[in-house]
Protein backbone atom coordinates (compact mmCIF):
# COMPACT_ATOMS: atom_id res chain seq x y z
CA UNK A 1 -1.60 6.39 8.09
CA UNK A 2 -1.38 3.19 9.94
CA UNK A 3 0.86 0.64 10.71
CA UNK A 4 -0.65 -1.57 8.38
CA UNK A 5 0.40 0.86 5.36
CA UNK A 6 3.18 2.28 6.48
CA UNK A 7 5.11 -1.28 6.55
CA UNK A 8 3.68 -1.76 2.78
CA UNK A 9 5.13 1.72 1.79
CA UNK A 10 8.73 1.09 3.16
CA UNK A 11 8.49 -2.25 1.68
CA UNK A 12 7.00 -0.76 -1.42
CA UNK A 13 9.41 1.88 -2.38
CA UNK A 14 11.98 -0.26 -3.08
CA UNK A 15 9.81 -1.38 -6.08
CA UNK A 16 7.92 1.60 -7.14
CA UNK A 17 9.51 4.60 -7.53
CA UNK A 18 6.52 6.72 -8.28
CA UNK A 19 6.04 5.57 -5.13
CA UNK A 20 9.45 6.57 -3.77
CA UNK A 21 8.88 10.42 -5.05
CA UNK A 22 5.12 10.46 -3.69
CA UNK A 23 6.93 9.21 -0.47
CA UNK A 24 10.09 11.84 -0.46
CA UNK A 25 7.54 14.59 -1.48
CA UNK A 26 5.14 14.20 1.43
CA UNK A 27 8.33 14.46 3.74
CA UNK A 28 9.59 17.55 2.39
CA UNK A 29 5.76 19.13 2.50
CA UNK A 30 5.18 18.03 6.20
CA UNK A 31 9.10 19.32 7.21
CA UNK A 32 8.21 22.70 5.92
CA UNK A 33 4.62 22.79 7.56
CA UNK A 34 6.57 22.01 10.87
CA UNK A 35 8.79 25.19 10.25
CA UNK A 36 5.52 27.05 9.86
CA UNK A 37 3.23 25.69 12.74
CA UNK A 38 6.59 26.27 15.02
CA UNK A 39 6.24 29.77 14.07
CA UNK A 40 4.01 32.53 16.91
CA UNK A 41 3.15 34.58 13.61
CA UNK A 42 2.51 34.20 10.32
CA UNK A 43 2.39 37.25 7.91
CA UNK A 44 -0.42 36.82 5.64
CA UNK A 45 2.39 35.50 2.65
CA UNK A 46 3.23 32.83 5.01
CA UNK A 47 -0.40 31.85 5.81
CA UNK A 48 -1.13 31.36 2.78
CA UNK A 49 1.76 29.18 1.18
CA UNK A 50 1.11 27.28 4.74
CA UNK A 51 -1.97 26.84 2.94
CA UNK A 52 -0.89 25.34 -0.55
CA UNK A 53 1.48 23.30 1.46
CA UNK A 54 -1.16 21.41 3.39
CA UNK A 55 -3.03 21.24 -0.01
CA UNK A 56 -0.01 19.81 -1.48
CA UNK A 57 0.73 17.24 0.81
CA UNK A 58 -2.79 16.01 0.68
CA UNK A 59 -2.56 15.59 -3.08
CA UNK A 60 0.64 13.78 -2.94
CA UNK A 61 -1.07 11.56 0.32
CA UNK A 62 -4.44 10.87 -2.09
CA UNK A 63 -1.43 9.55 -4.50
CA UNK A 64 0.30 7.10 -2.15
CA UNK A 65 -3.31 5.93 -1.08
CA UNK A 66 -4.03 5.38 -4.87
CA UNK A 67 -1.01 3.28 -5.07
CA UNK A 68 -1.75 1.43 -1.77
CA UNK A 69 -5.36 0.42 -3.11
CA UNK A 70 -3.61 -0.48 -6.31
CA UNK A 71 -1.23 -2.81 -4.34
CA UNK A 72 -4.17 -4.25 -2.37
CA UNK A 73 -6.36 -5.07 -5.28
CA UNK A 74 -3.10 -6.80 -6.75
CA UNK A 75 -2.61 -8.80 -3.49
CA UNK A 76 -6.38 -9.62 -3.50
CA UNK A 77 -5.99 -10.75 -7.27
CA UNK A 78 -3.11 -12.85 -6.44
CA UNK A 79 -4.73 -14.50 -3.18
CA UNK A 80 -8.07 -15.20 -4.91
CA UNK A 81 -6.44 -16.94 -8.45
């Protein structure tokens, strides 16, 4: 993500705490793929929950960039009334 969004988020979650758990989620999913990629070997089990992880944390990501666009449209509402 960029700069940009990542200042909105921290500023964000405060506010929104769909937000918050999207946040919290995507932490927890990219802590455990770290435990995985640090790993030589990966029995076939592992592989493929390393799998659903990265699927998971995309779905949560498409979530906080659904919120984002939400907040942007909001701003542009605001700017433009």
């Amino acid at each position: 993500m960029e700069k940009k969004d990542m200042e909105i988020i921290a500023r964000l979650v405060t506010e929104n705490d769909s937000l918050k758990k999207y946040v919290q989620q995507h932490q927890e999913y990219e802590s455990q793929l770290e435990e995985y990629n640090s790993r030589l070997h990966l029995t076939s089990e592992e592989w493929m929950e390393r799998k659903k992880i990265q699927k998971l944390k995309l779905a949560v990501r498409d979530e906080i960039e659904r919120i984002l666009a939400q907040h942007r449209r909001a701003q542009e509402k605001q700017a433009s009334s």
